[in-house]
Protein backbone atom coordinates (compact mmCIF):
# COMPACT_ATOMS: atom_id res chain seq x y z
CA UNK A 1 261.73 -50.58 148.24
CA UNK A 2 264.91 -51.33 146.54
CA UNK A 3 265.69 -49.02 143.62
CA UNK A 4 265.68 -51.46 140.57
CA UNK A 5 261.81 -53.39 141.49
CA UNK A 6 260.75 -49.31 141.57
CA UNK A 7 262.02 -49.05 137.96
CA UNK A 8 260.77 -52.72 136.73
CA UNK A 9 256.66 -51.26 138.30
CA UNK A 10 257.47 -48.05 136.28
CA UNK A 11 257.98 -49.87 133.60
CA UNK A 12 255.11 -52.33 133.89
CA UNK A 13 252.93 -49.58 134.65
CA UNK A 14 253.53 -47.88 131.41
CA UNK A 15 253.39 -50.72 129.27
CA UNK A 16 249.96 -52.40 131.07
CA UNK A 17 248.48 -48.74 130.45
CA UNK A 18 249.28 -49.06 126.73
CA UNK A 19 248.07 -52.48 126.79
CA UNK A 20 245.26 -51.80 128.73
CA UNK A 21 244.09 -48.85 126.45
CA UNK A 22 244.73 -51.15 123.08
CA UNK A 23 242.66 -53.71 124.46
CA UNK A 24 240.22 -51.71 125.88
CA UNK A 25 239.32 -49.50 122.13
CA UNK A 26 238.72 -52.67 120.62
CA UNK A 27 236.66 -53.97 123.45
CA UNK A 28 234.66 -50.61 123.47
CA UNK A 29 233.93 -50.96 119.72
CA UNK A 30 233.09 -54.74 119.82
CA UNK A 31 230.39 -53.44 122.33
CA UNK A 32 229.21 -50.11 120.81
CA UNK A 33 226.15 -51.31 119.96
CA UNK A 34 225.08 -53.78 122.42
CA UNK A 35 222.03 -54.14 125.04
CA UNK A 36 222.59 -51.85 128.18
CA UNK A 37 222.83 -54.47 130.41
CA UNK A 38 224.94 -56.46 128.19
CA UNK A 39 227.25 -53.82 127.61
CA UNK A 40 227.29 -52.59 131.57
CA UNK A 41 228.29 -56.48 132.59
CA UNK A 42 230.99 -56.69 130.00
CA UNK A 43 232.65 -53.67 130.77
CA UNK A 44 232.85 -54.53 134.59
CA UNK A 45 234.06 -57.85 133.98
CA UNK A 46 236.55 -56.65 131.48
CA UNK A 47 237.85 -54.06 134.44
CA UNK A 48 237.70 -56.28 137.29
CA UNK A 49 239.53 -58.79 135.03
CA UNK A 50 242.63 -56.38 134.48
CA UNK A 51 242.56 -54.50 137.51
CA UNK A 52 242.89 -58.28 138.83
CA UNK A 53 245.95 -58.66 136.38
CA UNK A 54 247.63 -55.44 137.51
CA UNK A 55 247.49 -55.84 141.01
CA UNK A 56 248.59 -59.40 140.38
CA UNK A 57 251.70 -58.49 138.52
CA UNK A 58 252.39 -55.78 141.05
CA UNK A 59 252.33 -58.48 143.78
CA UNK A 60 254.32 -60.57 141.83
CA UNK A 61 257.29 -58.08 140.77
CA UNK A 62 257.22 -55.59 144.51
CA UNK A 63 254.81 -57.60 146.92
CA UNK A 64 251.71 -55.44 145.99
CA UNK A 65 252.84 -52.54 147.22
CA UNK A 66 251.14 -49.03 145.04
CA UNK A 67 252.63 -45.55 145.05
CA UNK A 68 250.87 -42.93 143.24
CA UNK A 69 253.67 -43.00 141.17
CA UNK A 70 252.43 -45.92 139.52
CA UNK A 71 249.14 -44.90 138.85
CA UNK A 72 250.87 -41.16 137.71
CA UNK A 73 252.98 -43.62 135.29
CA UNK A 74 250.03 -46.02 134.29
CA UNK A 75 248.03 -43.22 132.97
CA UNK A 76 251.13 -41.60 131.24
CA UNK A 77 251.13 -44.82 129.11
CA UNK A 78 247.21 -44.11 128.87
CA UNK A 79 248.07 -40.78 127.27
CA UNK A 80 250.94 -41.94 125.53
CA UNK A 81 248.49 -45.12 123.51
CA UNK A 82 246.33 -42.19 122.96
CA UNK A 83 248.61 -39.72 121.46
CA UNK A 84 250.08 -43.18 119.33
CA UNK A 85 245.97 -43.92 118.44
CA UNK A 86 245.28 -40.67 117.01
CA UNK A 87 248.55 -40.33 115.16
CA UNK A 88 248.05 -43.69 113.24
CA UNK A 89 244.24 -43.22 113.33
CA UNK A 90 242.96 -46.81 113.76
């Protein structure tokens, strides 16, 4: 894989895991106090929906190829919304 579309998925990655982590504390407390079954359906949709997103964006930009370094970078935005969460406490 050519050097640059490597760096352009890093990137991606680490944004859509901030993204992903905004969108998904607002989702969790829009569902806090929902049915069980209610609740269990959302959530799945909501992750097959952006787990769709991803891996279409990642076919789009490097022809849905995945390295662990994605994933390693995806969840370093994770930790990175997390750490920017708690610091402005929203």
């Amino acid at each position: 894989m050519i050097l640059g579309v490597q760096i352009v998925s890093l990137v991606f990655s680490f944004f859509y895991g901030i993204i992903l982590f905004g969108i998904g504390y607002f989702f969790r407390k829009l569902i806090l106090n929902k049915r069980f079954l209610v609740a269990f359906i959302s959530t799945f949709l909501f992750m097959f929906f952006f787990s769709s997103i991803y891996f279409i964006f990642l076919w789009y930009l490097n022809s849905g190829i995945i390295h662990e370094y994605f994933l390693l970078v995806f969840l370093l935005g994770v930790l990175f919304s997390i750490f920017l969460f708690k610091s402005v406490k929203l």
